[in-house]
Protein backbone atom coordinates (compact mmCIF):
# COMPACT_ATOMS: atom_id res chain seq x y z
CA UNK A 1 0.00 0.00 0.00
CA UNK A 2 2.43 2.46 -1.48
CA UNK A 3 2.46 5.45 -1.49
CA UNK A 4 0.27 5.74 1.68
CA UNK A 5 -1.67 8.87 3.12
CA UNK A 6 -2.91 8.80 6.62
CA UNK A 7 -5.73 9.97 8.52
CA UNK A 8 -7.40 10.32 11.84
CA UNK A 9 -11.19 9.71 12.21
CA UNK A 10 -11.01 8.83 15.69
CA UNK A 11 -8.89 8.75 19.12
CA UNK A 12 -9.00 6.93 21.86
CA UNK A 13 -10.84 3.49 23.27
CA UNK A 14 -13.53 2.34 25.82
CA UNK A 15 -12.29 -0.95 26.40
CA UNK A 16 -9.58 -1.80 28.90
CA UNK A 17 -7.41 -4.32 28.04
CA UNK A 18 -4.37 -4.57 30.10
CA UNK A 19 -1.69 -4.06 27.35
CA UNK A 20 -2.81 -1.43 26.28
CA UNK A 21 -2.13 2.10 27.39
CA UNK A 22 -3.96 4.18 24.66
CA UNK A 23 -7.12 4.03 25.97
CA UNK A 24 -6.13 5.90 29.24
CA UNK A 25 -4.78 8.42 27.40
CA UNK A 26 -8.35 9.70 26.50
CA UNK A 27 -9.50 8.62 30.15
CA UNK A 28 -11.55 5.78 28.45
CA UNK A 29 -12.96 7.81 26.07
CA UNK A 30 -13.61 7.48 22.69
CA UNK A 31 -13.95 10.72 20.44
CA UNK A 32 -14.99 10.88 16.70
CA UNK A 33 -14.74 13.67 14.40
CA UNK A 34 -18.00 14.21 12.13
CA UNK A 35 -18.40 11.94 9.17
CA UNK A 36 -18.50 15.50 6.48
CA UNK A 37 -15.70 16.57 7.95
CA UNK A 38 -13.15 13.08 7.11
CA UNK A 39 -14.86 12.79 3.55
CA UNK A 40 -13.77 16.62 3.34
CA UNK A 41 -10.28 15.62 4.19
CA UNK A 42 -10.12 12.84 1.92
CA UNK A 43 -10.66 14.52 -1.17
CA UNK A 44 -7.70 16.61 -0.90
CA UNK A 45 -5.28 13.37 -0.03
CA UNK A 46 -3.54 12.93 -3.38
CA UNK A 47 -2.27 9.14 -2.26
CA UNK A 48 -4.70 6.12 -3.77
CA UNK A 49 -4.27 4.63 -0.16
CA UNK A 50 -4.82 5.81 3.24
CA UNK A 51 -5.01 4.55 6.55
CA UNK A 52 -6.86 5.35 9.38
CA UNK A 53 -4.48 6.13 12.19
CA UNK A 54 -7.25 5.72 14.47
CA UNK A 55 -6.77 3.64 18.14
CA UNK A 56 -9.90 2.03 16.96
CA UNK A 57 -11.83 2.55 13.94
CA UNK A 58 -14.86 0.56 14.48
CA UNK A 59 -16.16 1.28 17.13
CA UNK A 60 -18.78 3.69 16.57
CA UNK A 61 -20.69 1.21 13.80
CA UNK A 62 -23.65 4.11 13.17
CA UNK A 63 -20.76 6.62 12.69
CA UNK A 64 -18.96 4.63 10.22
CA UNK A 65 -21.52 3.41 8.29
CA UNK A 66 -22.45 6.94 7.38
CA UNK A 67 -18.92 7.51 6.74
CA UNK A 68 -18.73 4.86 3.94
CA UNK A 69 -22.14 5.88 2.52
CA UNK A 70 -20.78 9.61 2.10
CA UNK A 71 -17.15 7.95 1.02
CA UNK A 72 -19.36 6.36 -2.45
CA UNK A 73 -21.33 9.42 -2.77
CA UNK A 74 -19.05 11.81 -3.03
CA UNK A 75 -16.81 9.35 -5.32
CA UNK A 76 -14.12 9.19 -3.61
CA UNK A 77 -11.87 6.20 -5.32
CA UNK A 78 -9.02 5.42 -2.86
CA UNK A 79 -7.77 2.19 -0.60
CA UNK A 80 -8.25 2.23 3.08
CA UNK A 81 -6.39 0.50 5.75
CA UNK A 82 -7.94 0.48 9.36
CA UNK A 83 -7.85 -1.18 12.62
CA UNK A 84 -10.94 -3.05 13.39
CA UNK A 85 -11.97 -5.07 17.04
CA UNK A 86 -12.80 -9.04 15.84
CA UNK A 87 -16.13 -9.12 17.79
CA UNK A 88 -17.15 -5.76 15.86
CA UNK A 89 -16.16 -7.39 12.71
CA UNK A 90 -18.31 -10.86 14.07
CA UNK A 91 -20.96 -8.39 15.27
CA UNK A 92 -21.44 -6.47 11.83
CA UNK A 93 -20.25 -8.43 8.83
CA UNK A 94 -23.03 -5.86 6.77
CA UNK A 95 -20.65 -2.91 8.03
CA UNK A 96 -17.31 -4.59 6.65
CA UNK A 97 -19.40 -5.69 3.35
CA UNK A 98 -20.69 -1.51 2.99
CA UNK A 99 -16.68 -0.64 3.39
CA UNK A 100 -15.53 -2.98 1.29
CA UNK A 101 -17.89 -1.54 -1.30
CA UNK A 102 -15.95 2.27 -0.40
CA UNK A 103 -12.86 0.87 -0.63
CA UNK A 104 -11.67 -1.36 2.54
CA UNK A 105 -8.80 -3.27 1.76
CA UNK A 106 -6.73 -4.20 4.77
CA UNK A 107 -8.14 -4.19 8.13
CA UNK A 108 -5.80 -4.58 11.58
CA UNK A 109 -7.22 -6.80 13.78
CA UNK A 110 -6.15 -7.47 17.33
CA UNK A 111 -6.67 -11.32 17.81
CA UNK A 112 -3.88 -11.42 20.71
CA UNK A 113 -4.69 -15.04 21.95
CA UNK A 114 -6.00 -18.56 20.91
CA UNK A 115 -7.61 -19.55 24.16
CA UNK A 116 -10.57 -17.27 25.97
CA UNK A 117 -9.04 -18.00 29.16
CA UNK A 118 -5.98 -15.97 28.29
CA UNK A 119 -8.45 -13.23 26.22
CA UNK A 120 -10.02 -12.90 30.04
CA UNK A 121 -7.03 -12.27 31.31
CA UNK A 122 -5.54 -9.59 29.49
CA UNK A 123 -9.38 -8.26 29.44
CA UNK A 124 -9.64 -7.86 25.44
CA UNK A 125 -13.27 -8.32 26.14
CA UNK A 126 -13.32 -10.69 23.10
CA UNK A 127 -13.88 -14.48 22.04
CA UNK A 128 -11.91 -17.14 20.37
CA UNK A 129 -15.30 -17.61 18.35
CA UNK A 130 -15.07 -13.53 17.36
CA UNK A 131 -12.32 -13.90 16.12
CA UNK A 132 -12.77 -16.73 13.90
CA UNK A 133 -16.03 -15.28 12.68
CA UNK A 134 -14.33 -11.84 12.30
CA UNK A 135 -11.75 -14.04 9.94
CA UNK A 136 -14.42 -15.37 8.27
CA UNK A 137 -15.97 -12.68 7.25
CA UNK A 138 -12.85 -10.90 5.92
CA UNK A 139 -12.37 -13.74 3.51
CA UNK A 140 -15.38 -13.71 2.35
CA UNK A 141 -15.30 -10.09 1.03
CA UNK A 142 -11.54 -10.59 -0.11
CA UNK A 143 -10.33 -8.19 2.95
CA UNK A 144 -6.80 -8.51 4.07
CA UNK A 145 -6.37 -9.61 7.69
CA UNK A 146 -3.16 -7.41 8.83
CA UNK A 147 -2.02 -9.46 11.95
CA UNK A 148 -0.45 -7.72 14.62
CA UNK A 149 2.93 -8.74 17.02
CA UNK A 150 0.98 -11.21 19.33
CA UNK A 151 0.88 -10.92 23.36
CA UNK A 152 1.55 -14.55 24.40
CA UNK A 153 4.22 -15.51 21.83
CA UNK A 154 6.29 -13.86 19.15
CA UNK A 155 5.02 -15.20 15.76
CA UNK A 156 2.75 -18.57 16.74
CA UNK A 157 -0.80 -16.76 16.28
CA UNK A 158 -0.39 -15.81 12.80
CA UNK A 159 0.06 -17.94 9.70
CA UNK A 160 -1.99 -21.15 10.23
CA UNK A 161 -4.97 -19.66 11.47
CA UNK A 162 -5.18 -17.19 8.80
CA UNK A 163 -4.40 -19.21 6.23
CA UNK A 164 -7.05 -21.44 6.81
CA UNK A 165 -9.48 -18.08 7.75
CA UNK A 166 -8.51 -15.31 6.05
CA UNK A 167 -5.94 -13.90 3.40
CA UNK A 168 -2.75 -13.75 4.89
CA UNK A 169 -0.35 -10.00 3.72
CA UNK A 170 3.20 -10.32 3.53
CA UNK A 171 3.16 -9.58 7.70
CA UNK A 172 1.64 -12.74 8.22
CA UNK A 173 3.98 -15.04 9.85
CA UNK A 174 4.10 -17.97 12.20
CA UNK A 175 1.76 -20.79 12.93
CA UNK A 176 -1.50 -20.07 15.08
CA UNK A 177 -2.72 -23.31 14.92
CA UNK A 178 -0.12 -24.79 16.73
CA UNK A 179 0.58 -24.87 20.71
CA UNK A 180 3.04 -22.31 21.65
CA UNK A 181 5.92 -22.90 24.01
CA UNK A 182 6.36 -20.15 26.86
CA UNK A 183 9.52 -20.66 27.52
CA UNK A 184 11.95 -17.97 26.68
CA UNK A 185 9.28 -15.73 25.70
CA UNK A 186 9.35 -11.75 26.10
CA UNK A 187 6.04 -10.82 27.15
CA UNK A 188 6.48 -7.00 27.36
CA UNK A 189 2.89 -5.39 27.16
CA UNK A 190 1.92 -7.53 30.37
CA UNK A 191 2.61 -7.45 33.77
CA UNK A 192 5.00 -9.96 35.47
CA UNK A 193 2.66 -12.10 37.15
CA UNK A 194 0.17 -11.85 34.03
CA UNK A 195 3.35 -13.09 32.17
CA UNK A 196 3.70 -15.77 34.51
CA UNK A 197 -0.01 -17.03 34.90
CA UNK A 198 0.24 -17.56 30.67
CA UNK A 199 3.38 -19.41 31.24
CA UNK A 200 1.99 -21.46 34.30
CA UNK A 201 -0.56 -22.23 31.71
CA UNK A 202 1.47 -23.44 29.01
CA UNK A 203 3.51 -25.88 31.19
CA UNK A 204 0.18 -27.68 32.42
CA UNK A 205 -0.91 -27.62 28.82
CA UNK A 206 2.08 -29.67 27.97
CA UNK A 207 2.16 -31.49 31.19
């Protein structure tokens, strides 16, 4: 996605998960700009691709929704890249479908861990099942899944799972699908003893 404009629609989150520090920046927060006033932005980006520095994109479905319709009315033709929560993606597949249609072409989503257990614990607030259904969907309507640097593991969440789900982009490495081995891992985004309870976990796994 070369050359590639960016954008903010959006800042801040009103989830909590615990390796993440963005969304206390905004006090748990989430703030929008108005859907006009992006589209008017937009059409004086030169670049064919732009992504949405946003913390979140998704959150606000109404919001965005408007934001694609006005995207196709006003004819804007460019690619967009965006971050996108799997169980807002499982939630509103007819959302991801209207982008598509305006131009979606890569979306980031957070899928941080294969077992719900360790989603509850670094409170992502999330499923396994969202994110498979969130994968789902993007293959479906030929959306790239972006994956990001996983929390319990360096490179095991990425490649088998969205192989088999999704379309995997050049950043997809490593095998999801496979059990991951905690030791020697660098688990910097959590705290020690959350670090340690996903290690205590592996060991029994294998045990």
């Amino acid at each position: 996605m070369r050359p590639l404009a960016s954008i903010r629609t959006s800042k801040g989150c009103h989830f909590r998960c615990q390796f993440c520090a963005l969304w206390k920046l905004t006090g748990g927060h989430y703030f929008t700009r108005q859907p006009e006033r992006i589209v008017e932005e937009l059409g004086a980006i030169e670049e064919k691709y732009v992504f949405f520095a946003d913390d979140e994109s998704l959150l606000d479905t109404e919001r965005m929704g408007v934001l694609a319709e006005l995207i196709q009315r006003a004819g804007i033709d460019k690619r967009f890249f965006l971050y996108g929560r799997s169980d807002t993606i499982a939630r509103h597949p007819e959302l991801l479908a209207q982008w598509k249609k305006a131009g979606l072409e890569r979306v980031f989503v957070g899928l941080e861990c294969i077992r719900d257990a360790d989603l509850k614990l670094i409170r992502k607030g999330s499923t396994v099942e969202n994110n498979l259904s969130a994968l789902r969907i993007l293959k479906e309507l030929d959306i790239e899944v972006h994956p990001p640097e996983p929390i319990d593991g360096r490179k095991y969440l990425t490649r088998g799972w969205i192989r088999a789900e999704g379309k995997v982009t050049a950043a997809g490495e490593g095998v999801f699908v496979r059990p991951a081995t905690a030791a020697g891992w660098a688990l910097p985004h959590l705290k020690a003893e959350q670090a340690q309870e996903l290690r205590r976990r592996d060991a029994e796994r294998k045990g």
